[in-house]
C-alpha atoms as a PDB file:
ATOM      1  CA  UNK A   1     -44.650 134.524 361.824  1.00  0.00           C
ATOM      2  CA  UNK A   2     -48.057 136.868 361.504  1.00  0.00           C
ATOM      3  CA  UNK A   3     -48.815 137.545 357.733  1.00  0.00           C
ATOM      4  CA  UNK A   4     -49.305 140.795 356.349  1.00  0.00           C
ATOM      5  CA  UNK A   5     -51.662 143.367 357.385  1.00  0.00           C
ATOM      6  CA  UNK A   6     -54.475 144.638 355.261  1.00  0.00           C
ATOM      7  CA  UNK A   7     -54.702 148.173 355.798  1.00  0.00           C
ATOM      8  CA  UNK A   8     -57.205 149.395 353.046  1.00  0.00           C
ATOM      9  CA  UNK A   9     -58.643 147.665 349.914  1.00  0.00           C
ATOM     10  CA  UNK A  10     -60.715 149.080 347.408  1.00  0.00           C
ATOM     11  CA  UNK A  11     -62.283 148.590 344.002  1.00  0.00           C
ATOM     12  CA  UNK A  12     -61.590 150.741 340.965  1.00  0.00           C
ATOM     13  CA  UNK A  13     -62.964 150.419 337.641  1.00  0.00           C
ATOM     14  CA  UNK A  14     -61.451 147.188 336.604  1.00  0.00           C
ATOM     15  CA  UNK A  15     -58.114 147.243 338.984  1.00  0.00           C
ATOM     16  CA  UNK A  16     -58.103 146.105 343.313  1.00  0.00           C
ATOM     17  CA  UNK A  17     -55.929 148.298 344.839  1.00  0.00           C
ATOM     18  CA  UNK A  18     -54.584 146.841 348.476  1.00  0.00           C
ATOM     19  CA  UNK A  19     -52.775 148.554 351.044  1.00  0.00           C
ATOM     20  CA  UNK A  20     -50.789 146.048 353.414  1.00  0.00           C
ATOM     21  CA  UNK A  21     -47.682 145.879 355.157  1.00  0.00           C
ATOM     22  CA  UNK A  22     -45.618 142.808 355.607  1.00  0.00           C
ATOM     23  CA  UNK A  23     -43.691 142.369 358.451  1.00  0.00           C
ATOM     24  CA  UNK A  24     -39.792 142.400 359.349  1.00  0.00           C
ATOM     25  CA  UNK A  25     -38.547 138.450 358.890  1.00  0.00           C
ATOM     26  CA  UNK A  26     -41.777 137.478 356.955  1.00  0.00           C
ATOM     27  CA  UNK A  27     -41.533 135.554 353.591  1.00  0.00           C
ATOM     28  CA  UNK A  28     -43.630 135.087 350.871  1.00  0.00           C
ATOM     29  CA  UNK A  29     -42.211 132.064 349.083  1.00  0.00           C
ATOM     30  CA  UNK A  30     -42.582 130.829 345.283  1.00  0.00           C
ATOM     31  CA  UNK A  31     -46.181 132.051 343.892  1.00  0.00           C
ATOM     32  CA  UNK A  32     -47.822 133.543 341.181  1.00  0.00           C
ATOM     33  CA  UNK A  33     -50.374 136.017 340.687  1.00  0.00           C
ATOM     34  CA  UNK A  34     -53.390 134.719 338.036  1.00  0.00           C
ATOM     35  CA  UNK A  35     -53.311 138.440 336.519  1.00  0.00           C
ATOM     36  CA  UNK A  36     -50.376 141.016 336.457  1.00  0.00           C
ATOM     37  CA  UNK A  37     -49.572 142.865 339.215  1.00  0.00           C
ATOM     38  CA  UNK A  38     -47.941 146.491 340.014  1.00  0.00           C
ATOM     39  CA  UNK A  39     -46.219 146.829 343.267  1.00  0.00           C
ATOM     40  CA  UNK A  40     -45.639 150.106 344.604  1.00  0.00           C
ATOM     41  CA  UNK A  41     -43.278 150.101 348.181  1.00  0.00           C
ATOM     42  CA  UNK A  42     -44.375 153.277 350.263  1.00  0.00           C
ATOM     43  CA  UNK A  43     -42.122 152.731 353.514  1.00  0.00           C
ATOM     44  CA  UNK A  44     -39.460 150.100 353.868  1.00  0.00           C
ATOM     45  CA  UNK A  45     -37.071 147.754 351.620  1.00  0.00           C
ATOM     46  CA  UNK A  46     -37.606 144.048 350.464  1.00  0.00           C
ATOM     47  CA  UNK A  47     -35.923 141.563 347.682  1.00  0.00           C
ATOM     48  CA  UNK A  48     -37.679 139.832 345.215  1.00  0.00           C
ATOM     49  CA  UNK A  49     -36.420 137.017 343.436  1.00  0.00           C
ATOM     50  CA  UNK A  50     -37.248 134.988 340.677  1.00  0.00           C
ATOM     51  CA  UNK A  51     -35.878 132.522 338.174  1.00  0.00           C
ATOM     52  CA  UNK A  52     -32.261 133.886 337.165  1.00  0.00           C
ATOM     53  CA  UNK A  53     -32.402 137.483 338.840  1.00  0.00           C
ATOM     54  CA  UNK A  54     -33.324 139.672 341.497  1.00  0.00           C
ATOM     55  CA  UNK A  55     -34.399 143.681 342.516  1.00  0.00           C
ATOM     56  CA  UNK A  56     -33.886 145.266 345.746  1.00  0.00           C
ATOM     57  CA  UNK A  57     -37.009 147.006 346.490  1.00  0.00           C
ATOM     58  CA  UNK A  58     -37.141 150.622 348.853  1.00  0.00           C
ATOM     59  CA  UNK A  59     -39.393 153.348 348.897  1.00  0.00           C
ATOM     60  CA  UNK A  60     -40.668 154.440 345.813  1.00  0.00           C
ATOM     61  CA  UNK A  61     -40.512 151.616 343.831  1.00  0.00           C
ATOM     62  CA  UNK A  62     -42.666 151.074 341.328  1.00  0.00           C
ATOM     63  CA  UNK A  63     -42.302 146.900 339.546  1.00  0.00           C
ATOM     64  CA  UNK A  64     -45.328 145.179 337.053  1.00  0.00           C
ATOM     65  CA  UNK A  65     -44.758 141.385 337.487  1.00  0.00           C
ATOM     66  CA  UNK A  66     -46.358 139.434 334.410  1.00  0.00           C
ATOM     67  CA  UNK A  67     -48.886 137.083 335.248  1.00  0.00           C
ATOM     68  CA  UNK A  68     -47.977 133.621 335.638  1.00  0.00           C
ATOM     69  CA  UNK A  69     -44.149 134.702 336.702  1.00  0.00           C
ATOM     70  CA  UNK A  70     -42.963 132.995 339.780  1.00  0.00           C
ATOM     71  CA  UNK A  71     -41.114 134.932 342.247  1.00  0.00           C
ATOM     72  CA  UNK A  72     -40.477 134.817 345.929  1.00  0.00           C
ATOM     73  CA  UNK A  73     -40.524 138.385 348.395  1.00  0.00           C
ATOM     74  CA  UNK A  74     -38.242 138.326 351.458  1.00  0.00           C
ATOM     75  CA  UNK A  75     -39.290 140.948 354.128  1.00  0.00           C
ATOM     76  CA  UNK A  76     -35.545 140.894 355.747  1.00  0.00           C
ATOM     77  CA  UNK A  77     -34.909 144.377 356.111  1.00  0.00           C
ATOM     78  CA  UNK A  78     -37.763 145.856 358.663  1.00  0.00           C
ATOM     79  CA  UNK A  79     -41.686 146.064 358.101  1.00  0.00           C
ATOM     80  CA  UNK A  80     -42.705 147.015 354.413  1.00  0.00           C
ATOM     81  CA  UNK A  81     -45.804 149.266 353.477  1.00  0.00           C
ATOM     82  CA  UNK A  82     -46.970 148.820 350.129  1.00  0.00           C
ATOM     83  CA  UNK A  83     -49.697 149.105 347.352  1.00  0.00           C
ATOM     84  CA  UNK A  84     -51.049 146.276 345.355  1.00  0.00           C
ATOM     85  CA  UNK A  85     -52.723 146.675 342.201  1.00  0.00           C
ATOM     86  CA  UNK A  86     -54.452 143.870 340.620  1.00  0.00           C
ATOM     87  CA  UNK A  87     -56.347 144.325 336.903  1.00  0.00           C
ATOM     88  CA  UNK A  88     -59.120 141.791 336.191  1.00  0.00           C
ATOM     89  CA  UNK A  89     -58.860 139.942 332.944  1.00  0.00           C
ATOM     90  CA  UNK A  90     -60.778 141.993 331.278  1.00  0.00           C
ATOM     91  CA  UNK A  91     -58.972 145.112 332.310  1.00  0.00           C
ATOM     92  CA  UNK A  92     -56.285 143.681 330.939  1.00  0.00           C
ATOM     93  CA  UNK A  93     -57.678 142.815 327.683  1.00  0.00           C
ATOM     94  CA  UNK A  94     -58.415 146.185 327.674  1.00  0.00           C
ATOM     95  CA  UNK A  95     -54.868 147.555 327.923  1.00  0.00           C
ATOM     96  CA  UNK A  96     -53.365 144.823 325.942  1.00  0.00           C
ATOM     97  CA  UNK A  97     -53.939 146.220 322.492  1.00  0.00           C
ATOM     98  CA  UNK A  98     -52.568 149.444 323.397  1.00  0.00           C
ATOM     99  CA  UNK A  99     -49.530 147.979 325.432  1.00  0.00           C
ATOM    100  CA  UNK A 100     -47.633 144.930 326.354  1.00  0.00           C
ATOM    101  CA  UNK A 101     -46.268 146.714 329.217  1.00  0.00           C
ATOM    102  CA  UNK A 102     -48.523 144.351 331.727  1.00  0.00           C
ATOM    103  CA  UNK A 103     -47.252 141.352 329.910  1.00  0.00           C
ATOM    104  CA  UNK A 104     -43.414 142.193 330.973  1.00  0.00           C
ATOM    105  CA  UNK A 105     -41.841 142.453 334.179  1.00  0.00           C
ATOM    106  CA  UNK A 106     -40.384 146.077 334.505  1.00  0.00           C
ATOM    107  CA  UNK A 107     -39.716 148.530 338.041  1.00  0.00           C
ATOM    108  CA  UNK A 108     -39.327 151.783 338.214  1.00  0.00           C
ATOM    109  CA  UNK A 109     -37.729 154.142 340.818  1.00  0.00           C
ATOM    110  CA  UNK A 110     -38.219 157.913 340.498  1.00  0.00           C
ATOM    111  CA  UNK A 111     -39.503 159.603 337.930  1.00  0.00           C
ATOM    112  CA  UNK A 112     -42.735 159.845 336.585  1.00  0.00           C
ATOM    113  CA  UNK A 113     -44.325 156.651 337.058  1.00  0.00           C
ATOM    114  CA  UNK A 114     -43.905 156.667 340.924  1.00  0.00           C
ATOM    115  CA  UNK A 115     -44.725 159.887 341.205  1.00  0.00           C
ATOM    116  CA  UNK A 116     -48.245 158.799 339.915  1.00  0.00           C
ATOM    117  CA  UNK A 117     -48.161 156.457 342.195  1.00  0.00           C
ATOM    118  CA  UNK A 118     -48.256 159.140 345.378  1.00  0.00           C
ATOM    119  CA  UNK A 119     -50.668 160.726 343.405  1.00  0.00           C
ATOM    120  CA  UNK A 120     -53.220 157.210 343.726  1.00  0.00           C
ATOM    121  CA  UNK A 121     -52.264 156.874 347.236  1.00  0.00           C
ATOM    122  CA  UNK A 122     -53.129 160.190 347.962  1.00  0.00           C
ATOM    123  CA  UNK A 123     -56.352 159.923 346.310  1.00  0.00           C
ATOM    124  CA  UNK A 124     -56.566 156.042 348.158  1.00  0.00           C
ATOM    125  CA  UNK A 125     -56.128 158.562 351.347  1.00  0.00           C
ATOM    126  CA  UNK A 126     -58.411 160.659 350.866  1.00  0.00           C
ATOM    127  CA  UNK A 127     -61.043 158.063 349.455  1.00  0.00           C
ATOM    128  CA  UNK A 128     -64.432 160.415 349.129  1.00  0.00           C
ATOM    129  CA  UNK A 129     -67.093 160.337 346.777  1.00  0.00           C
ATOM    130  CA  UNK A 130     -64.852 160.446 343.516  1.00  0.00           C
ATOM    131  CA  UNK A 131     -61.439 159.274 344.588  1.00  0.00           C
ATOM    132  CA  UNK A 132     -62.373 155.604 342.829  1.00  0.00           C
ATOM    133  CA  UNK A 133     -62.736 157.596 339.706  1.00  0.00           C
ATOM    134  CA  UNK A 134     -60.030 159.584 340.040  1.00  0.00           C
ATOM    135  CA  UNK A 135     -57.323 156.251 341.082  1.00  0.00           C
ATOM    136  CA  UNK A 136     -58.911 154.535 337.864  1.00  0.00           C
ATOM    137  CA  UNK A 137     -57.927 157.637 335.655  1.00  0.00           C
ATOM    138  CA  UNK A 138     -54.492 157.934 336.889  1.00  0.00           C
ATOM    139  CA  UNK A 139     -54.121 154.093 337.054  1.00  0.00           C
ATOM    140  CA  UNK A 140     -54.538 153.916 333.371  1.00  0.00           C
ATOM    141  CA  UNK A 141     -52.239 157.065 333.438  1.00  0.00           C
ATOM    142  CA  UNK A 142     -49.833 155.087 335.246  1.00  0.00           C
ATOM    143  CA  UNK A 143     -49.850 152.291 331.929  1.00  0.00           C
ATOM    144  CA  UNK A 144     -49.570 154.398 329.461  1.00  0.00           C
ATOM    145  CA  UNK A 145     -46.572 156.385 331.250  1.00  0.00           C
ATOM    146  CA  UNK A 146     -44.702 152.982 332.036  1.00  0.00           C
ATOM    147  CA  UNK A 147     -45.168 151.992 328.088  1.00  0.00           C
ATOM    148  CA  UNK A 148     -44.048 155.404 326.372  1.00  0.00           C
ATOM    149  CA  UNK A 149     -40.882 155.000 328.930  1.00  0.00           C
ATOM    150  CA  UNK A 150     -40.451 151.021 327.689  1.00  0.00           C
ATOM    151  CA  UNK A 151     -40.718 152.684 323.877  1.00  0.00           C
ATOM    152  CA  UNK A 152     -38.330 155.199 324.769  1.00  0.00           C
ATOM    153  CA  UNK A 153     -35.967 152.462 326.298  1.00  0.00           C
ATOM    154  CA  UNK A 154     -36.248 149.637 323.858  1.00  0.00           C
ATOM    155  CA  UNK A 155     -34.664 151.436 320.967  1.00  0.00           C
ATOM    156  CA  UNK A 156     -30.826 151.851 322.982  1.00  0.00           C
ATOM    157  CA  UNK A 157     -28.971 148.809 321.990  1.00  0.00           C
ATOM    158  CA  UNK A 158     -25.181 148.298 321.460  1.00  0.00           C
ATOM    159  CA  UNK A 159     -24.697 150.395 318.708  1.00  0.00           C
ATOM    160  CA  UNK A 160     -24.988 153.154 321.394  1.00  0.00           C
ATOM    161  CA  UNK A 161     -21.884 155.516 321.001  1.00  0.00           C
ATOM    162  CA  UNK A 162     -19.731 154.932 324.329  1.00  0.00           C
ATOM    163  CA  UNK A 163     -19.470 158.668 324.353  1.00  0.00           C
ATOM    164  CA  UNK A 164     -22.728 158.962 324.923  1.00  0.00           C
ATOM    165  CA  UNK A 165     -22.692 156.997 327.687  1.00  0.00           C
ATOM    166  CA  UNK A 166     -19.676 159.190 329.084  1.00  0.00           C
ATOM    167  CA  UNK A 167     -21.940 162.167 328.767  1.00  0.00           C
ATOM    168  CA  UNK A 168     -25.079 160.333 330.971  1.00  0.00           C
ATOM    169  CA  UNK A 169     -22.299 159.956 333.446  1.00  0.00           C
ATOM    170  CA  UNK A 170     -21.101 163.287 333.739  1.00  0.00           C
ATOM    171  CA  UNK A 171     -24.844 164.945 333.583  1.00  0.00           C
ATOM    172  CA  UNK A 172     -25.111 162.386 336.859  1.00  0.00           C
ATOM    173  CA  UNK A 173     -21.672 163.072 338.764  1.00  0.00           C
ATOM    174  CA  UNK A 174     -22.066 166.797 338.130  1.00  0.00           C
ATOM    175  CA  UNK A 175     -26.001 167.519 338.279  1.00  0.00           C
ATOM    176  CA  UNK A 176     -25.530 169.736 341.029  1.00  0.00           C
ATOM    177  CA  UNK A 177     -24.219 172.422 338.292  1.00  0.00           C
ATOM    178  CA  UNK A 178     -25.378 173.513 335.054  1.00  0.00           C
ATOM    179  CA  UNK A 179     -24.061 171.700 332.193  1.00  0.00           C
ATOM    180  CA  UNK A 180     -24.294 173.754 328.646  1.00  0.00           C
ATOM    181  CA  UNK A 181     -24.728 171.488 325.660  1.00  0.00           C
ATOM    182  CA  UNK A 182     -21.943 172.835 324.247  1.00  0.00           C
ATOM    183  CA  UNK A 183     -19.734 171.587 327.211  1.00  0.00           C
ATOM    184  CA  UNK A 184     -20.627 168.213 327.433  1.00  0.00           C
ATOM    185  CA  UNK A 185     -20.211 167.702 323.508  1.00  0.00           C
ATOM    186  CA  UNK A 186     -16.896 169.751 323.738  1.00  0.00           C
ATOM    187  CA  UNK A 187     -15.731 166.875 326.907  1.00  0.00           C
ATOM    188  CA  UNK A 188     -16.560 164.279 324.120  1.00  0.00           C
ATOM    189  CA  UNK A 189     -14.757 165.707 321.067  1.00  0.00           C
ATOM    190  CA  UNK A 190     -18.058 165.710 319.137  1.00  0.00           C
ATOM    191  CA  UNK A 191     -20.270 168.586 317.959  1.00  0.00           C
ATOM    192  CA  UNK A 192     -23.000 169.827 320.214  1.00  0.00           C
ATOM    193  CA  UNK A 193     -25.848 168.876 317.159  1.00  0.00           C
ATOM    194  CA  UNK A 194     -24.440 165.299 317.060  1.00  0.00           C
ATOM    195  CA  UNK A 195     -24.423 164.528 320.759  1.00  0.00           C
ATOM    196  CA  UNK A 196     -28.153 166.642 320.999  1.00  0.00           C
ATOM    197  CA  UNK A 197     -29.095 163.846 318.487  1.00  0.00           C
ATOM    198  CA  UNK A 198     -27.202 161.001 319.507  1.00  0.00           C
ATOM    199  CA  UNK A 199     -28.241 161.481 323.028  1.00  0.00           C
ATOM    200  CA  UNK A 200     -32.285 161.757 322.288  1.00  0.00           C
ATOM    201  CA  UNK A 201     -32.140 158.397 319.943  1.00  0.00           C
ATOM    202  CA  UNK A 202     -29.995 156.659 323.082  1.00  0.00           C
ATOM    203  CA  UNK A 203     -32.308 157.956 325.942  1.00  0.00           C
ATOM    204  CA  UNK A 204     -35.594 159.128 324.637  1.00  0.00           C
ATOM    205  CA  UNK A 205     -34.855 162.617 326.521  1.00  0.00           C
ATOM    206  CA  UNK A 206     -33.047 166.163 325.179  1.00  0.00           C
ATOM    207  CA  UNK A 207     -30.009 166.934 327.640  1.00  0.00           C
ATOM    208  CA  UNK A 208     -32.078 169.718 329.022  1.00  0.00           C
ATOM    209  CA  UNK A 209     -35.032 167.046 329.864  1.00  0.00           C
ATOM    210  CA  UNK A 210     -32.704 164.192 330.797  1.00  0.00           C
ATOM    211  CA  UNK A 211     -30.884 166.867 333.677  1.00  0.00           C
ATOM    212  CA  UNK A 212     -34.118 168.531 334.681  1.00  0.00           C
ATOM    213  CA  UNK A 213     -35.914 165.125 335.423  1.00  0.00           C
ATOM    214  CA  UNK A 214     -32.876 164.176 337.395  1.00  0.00           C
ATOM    215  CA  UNK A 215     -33.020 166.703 339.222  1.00  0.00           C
ATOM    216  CA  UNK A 216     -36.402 166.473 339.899  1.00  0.00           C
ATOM    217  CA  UNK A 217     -36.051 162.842 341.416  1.00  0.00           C
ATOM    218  CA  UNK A 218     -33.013 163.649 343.414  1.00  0.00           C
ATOM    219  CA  UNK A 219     -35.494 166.607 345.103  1.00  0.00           C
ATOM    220  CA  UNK A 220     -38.221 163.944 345.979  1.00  0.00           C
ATOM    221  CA  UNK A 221     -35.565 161.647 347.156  1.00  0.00           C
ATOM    222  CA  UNK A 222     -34.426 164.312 349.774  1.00  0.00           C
ATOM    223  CA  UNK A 223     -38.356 165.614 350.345  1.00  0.00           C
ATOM    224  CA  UNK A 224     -39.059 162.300 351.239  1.00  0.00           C
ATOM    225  CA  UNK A 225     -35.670 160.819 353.393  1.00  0.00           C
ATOM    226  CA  UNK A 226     -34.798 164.620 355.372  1.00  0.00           C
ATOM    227  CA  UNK A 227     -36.041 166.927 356.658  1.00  0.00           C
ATOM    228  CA  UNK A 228     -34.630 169.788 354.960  1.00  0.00           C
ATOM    229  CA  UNK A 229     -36.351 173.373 353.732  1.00  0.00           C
ATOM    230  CA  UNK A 230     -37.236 173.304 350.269  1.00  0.00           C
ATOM    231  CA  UNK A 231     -34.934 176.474 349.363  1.00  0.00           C
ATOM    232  CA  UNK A 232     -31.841 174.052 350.837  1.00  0.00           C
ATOM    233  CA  UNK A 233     -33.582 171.012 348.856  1.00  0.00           C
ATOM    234  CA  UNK A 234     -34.148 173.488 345.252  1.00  0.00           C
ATOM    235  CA  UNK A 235     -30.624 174.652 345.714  1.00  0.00           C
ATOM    236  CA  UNK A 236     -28.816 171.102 345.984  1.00  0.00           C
ATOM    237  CA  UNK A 237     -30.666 170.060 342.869  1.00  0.00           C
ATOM    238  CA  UNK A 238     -29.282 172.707 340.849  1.00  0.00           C
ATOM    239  CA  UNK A 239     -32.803 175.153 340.564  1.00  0.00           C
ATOM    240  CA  UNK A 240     -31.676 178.649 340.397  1.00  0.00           C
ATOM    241  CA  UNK A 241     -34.943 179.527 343.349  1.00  0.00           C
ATOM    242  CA  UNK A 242     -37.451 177.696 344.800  1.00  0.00           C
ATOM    243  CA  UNK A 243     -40.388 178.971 342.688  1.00  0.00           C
ATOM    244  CA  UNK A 244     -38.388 177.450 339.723  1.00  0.00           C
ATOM    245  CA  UNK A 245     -38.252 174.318 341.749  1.00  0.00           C
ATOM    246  CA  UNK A 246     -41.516 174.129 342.837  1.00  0.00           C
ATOM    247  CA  UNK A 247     -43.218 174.664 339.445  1.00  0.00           C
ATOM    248  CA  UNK A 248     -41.030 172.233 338.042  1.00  0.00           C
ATOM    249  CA  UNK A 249     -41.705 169.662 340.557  1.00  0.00           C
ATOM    250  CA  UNK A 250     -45.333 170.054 340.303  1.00  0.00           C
ATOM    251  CA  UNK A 251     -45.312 169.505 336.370  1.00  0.00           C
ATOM    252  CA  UNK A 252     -43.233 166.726 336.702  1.00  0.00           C
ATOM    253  CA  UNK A 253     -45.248 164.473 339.778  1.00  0.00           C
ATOM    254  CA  UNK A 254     -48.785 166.324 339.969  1.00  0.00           C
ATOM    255  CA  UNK A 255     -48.216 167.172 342.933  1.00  0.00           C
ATOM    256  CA  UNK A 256     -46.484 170.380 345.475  1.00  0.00           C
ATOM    257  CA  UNK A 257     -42.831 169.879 347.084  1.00  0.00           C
ATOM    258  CA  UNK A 258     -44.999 170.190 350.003  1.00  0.00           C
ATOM    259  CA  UNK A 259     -47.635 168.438 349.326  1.00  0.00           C
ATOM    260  CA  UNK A 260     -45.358 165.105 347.994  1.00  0.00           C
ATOM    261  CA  UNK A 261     -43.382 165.292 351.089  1.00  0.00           C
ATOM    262  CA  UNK A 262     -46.473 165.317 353.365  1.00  0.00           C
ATOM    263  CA  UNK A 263     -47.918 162.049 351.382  1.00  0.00           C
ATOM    264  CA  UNK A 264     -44.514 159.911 351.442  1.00  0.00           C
ATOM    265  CA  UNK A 265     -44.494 161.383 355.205  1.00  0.00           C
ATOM    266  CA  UNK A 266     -47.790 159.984 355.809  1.00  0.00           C
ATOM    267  CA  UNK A 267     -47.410 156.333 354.450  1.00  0.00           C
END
């Protein structure tokens, strides 16, 4: 079996960005990397596995594996294209007193810490004069992001109200309409101020941010898997026009409906 393919690989600041892809049936079995790593999966599906669990990788993907974590990748489900992004020690010593978010092994998939991931390999791309700058600057972007979203995260424990959970689930069953604050707390018996609070200390969002990034990563979802016009795409989502939509979109990922679906289109 052929090992992967470099496509690309470049230096920034104190990180080695690689672009490969790994072919259908290939393995990479138990290893280690000497430094974390962020994986970012720009076309294709994979598994990872490592002592007691596993992740089911696709397109848009975004994982940090701690260094020194052994883990094996199983390319089983068609060829994979992919980023790598390796900090040097001293990179990471860098980044350490600012955020442990290197030293744990985390993935994301939508929101906004793959979306700055398009953003470096559209920069990786286009590659002139200042793109290494410009990948280095959103790389650290792309930290800093990860950890507010850990800090958000890590204060949701079991003393989370169950109704509060109920609500999460409705917001995602019915995102396609336009749930009032009022309504959701009214569907839980509770007072729209208490679930407003409740739901900010369980999630790290307001309803009204919680819904609109959802929506958001539904829209690049369908921008990047169909080929439907953005009007169809801003509708579906719940945006009242496309202007709406495409504002949004850009504040959220840095980047045009357009412009997103031509990078994911291009990897």
């Amino acid at each position: 079996m052929a090992g992967p393919t470099r496509v690309r690989r470049i230096e920034a600041g104190g990180f080695t960005i690689t672009e490969g892809i790994h072919h259908q049936g290939a393995d990479l079995p138990w290893h280690d990397h000497e430094t974390p790593t962020i994986c970012f999966v720009l076309r294709g599906a994979f598994t990872e596995l490592w002592r007691g669990g596993s992740i089911g990788c696709t397109a848009s993907t975004l994982k940090i594996t701690p260094a020194g974590e052994r883990h094996w990748d199983r390319f089983n489900r068609g060829d994979v294209r992919g980023l790598l992004i390796e900090p040097n020690e001293s990179q990471v010593s860098a980044i350490r007193p600012y955020s442990a978010v290197l030293d744990e092994r985390l993935s994301f998939h939508g929101g906004l810490v793959p979306s700055i991931g398009w953003r470096i390999y559209d920069e990786l791309r286009r590659m002139d004069a200042s793109a290494p700058l410009a990948i280095e600057g959103l790389l650290l972007e792309l930290v800093a992001a990860a950890s507010r979203l850990q800090e958000r995260n890590g204060g949701s424990g079991p003393e989370r109200p169950r109704w509060v959970e109920e609500v999460r689930e409705r917001i995602h069953a019915e995102l396609g309409s336009r749930p009032s604050l009022s309504g959701l707390a009214r569907s839980v018996s509770v007072h729209p101020v208490t679930l407003a609070r409740a739901f900010r200390r369980a999630f790290g969002y307001t309803v009204g941010e919680y819904v609109r990034k959802l929506r958001v990563e539904r829209a690049a979802r369908q921008l990047a898997d169909s080929d439907l016009p953005l009007a169809e795409i801003a509708l579906g989502a719940g945006f009242s026009d496309q202007s709406h939509f495409s504002n949004l979109f850009r504040r959220h990922t840095g980047l045009s409906p357009f412009k997103f679906r031509r990078v994911v289109r291009s990897a």
